[in-house]
C-alpha atoms as a PDB file:
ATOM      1  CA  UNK A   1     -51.525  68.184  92.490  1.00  0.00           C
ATOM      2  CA  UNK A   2     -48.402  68.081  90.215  1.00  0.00           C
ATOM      3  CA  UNK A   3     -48.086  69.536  87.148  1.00  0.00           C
ATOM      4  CA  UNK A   4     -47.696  67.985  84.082  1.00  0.00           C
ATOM      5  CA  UNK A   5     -43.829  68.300  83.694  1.00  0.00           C
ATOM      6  CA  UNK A   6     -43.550  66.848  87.706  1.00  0.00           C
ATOM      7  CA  UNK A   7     -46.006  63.535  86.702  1.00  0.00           C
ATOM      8  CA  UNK A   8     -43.219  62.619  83.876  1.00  0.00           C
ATOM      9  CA  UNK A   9     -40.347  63.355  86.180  1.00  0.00           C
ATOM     10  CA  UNK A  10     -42.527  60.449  88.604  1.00  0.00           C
ATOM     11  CA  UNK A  11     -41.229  56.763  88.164  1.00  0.00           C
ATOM     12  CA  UNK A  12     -43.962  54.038  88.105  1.00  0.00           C
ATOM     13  CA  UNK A  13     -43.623  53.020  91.560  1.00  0.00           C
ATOM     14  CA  UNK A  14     -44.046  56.891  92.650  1.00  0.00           C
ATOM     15  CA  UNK A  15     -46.951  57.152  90.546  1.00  0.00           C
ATOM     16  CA  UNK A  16     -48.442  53.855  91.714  1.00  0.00           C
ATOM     17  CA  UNK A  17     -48.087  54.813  95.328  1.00  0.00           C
ATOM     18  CA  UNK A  18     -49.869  58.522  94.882  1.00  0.00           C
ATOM     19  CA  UNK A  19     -52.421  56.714  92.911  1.00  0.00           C
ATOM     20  CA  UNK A  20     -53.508  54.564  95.839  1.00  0.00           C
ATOM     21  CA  UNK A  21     -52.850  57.241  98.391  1.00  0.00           C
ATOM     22  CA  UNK A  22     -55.047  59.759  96.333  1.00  0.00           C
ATOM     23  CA  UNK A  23     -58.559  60.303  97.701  1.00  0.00           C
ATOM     24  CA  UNK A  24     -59.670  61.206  94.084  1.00  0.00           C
ATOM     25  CA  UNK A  25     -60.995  58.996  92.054  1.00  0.00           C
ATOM     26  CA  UNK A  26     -61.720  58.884  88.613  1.00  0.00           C
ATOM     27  CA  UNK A  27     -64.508  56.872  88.054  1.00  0.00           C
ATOM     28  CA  UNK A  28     -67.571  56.499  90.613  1.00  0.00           C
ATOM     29  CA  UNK A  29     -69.956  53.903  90.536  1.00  0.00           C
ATOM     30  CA  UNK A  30     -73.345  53.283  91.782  1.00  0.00           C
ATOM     31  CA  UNK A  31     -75.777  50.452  91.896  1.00  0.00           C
ATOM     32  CA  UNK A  32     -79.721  51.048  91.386  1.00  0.00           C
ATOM     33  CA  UNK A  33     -81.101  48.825  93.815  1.00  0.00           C
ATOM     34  CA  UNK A  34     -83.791  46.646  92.267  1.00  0.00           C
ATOM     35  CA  UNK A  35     -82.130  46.766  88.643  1.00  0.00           C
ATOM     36  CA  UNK A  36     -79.099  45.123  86.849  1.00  0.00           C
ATOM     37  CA  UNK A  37     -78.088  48.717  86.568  1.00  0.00           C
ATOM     38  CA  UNK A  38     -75.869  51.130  87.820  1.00  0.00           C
ATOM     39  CA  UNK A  39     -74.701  55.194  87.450  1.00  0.00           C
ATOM     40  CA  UNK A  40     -71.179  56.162  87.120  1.00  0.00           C
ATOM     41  CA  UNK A  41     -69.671  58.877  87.947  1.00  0.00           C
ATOM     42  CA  UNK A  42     -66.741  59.869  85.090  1.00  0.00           C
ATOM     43  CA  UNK A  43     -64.670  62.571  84.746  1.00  0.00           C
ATOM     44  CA  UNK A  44     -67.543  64.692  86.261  1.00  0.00           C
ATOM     45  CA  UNK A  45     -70.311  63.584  84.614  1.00  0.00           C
ATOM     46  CA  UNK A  46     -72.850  61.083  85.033  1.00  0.00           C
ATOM     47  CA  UNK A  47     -74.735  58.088  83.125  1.00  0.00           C
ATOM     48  CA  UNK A  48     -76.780  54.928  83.345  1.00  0.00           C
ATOM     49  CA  UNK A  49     -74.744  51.690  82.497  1.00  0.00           C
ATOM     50  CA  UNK A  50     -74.967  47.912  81.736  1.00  0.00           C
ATOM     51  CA  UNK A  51     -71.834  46.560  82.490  1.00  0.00           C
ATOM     52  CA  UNK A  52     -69.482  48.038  80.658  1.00  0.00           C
ATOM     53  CA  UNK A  53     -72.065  49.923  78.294  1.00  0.00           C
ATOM     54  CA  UNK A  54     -73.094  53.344  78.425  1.00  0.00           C
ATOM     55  CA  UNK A  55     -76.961  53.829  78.069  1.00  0.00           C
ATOM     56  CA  UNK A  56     -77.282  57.185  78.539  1.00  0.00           C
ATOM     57  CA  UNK A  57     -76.256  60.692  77.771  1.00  0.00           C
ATOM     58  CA  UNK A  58     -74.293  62.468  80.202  1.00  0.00           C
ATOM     59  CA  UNK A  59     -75.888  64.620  82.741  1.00  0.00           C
ATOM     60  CA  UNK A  60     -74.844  66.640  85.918  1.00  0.00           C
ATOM     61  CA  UNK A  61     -76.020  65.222  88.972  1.00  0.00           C
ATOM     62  CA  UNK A  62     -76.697  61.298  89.546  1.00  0.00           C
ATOM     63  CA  UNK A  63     -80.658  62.300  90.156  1.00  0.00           C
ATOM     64  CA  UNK A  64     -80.944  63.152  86.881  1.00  0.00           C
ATOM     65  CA  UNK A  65     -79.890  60.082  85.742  1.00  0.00           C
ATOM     66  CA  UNK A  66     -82.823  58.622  87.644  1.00  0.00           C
ATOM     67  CA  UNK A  67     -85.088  60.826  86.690  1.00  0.00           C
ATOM     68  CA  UNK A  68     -84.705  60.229  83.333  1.00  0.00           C
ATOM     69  CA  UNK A  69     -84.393  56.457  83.042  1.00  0.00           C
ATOM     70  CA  UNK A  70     -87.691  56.567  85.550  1.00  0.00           C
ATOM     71  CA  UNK A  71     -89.149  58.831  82.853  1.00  0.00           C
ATOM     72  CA  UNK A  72     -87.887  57.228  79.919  1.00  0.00           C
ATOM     73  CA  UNK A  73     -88.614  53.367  80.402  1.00  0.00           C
ATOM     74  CA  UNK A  74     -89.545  52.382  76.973  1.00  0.00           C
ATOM     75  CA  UNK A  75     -86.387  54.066  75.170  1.00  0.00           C
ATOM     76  CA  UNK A  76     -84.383  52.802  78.332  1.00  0.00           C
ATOM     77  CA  UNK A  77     -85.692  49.142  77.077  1.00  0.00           C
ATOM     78  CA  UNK A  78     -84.932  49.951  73.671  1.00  0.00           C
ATOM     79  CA  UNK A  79     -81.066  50.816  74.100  1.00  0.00           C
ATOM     80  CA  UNK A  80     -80.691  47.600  76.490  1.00  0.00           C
ATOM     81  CA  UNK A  81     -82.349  45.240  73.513  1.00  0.00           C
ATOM     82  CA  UNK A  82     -79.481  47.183  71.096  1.00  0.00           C
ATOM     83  CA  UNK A  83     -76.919  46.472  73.303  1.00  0.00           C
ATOM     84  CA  UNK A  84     -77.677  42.524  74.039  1.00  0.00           C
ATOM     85  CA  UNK A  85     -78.558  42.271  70.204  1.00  0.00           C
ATOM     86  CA  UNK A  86     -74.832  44.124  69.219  1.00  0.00           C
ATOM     87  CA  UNK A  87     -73.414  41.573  71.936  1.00  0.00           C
ATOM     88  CA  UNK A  88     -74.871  38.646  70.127  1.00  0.00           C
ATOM     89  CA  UNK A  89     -73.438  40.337  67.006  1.00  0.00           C
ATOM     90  CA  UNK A  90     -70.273  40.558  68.321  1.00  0.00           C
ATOM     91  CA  UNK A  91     -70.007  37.169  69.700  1.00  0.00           C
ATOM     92  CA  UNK A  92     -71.675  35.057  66.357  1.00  0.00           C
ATOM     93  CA  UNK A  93     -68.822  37.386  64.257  1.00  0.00           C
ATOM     94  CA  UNK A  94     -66.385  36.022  66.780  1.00  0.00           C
ATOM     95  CA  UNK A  95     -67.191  32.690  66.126  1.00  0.00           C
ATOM     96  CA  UNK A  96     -67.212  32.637  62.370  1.00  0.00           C
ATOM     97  CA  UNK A  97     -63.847  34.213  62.338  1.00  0.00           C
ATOM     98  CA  UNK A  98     -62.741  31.563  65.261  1.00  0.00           C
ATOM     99  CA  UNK A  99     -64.197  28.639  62.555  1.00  0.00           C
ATOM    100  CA  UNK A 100     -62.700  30.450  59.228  1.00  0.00           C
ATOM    101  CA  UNK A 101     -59.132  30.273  60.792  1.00  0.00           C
ATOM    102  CA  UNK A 102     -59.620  26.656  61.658  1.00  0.00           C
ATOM    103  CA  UNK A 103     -60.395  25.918  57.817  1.00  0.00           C
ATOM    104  CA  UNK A 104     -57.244  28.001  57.030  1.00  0.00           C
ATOM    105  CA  UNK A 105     -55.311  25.084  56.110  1.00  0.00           C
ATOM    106  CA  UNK A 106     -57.824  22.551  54.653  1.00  0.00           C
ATOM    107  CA  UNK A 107     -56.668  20.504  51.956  1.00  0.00           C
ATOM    108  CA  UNK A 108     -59.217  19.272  49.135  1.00  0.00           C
ATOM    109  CA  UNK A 109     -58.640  15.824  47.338  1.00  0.00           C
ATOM    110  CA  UNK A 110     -57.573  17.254  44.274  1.00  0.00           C
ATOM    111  CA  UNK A 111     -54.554  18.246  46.256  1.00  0.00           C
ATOM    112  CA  UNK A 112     -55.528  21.807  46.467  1.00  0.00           C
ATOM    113  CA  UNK A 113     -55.847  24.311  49.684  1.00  0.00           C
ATOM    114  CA  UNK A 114     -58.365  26.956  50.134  1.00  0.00           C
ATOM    115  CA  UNK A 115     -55.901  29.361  49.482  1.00  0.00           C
ATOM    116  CA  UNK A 116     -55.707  27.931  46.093  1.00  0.00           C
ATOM    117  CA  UNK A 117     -59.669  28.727  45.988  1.00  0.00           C
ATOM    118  CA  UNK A 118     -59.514  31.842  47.270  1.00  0.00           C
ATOM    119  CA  UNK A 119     -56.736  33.384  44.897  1.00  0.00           C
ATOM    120  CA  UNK A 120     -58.760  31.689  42.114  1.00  0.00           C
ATOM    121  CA  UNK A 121     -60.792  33.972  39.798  1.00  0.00           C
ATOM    122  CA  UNK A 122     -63.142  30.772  39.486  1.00  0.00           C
ATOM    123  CA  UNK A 123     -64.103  30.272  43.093  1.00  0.00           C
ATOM    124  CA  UNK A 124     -67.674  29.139  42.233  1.00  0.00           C
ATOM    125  CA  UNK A 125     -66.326  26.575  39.914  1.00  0.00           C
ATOM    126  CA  UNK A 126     -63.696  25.561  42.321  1.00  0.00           C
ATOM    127  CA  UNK A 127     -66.088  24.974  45.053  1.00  0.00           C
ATOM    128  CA  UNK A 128     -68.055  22.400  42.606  1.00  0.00           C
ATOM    129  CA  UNK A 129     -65.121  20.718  41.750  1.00  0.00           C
ATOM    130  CA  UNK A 130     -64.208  20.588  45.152  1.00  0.00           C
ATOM    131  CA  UNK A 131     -67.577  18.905  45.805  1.00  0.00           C
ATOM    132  CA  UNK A 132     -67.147  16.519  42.927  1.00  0.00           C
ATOM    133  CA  UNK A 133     -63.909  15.348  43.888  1.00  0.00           C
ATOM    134  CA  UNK A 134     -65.520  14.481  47.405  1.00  0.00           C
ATOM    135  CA  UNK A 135     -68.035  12.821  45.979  1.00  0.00           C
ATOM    136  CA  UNK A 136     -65.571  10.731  43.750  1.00  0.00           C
ATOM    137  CA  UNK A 137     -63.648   9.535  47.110  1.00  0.00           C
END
């Protein structure tokens, strides 16, 4: 193992070929058979995961990972509902910010953009006008 000072002293390439030559690795992963899950093994420690989401504390030995998510199956459930329903989250914010940059550069009949709206102190008003002058065309 080289110190810290050696790894700098290491170009890319040299670090790239002890890296695949190493029998180490950092991360250690497991399938459950019979479940969408697996246990993973990092930096000494192990957990349950989903993916790429952590459902569990960290604990010592892989069979207490087992142990507890066969003891624990209802707050097991629980965490995996969280984690779909902070997914969904994720994704519906996603889209909303994908469709308020489309509508960046909308232009309103009165010649106006949305930026002009959204500097405007009267943004409700705006908006109505907005609708008017729709309805006018």
């Amino acid at each position: 193992m080289k110190n810290v000072t050696e790894t700098f002293e290491l170009t890319g390439q040299q670090l790239l070929k002890e890296a695949r030559s190493s029998d180490s690795s950092l991360i250690e992963r497991a399938p459950i058979q019979g479940t969408p899950f697996e246990v993973v093994k990092e930096d000494g420690k192990w957990f349950a995961a989903f993916g790429y989401n952590k459902l569990t504390e960290d604990f010592d030995e892989m069979q207490d990972v087992l142990n507890w998510m066969e003891e624990n199956h209802w707050e097991l459930l629980v965490r995996v509902i969280t984690m779909v329903v902070q997914t969904i989250d994720l994704h519906k914010m996603k889209m909303m910010k994908e469709a308020h940059d489309k509508r960046k550069n909308v232009h309103y009949p009165d010649g106006t953009t949305n930026a002009d709206y959204q500097n405007s102190n009267r943004l409700g008003e705006n908006v109505v006008d907005a609708i008017e002058g729709f309805d006018k065309n």
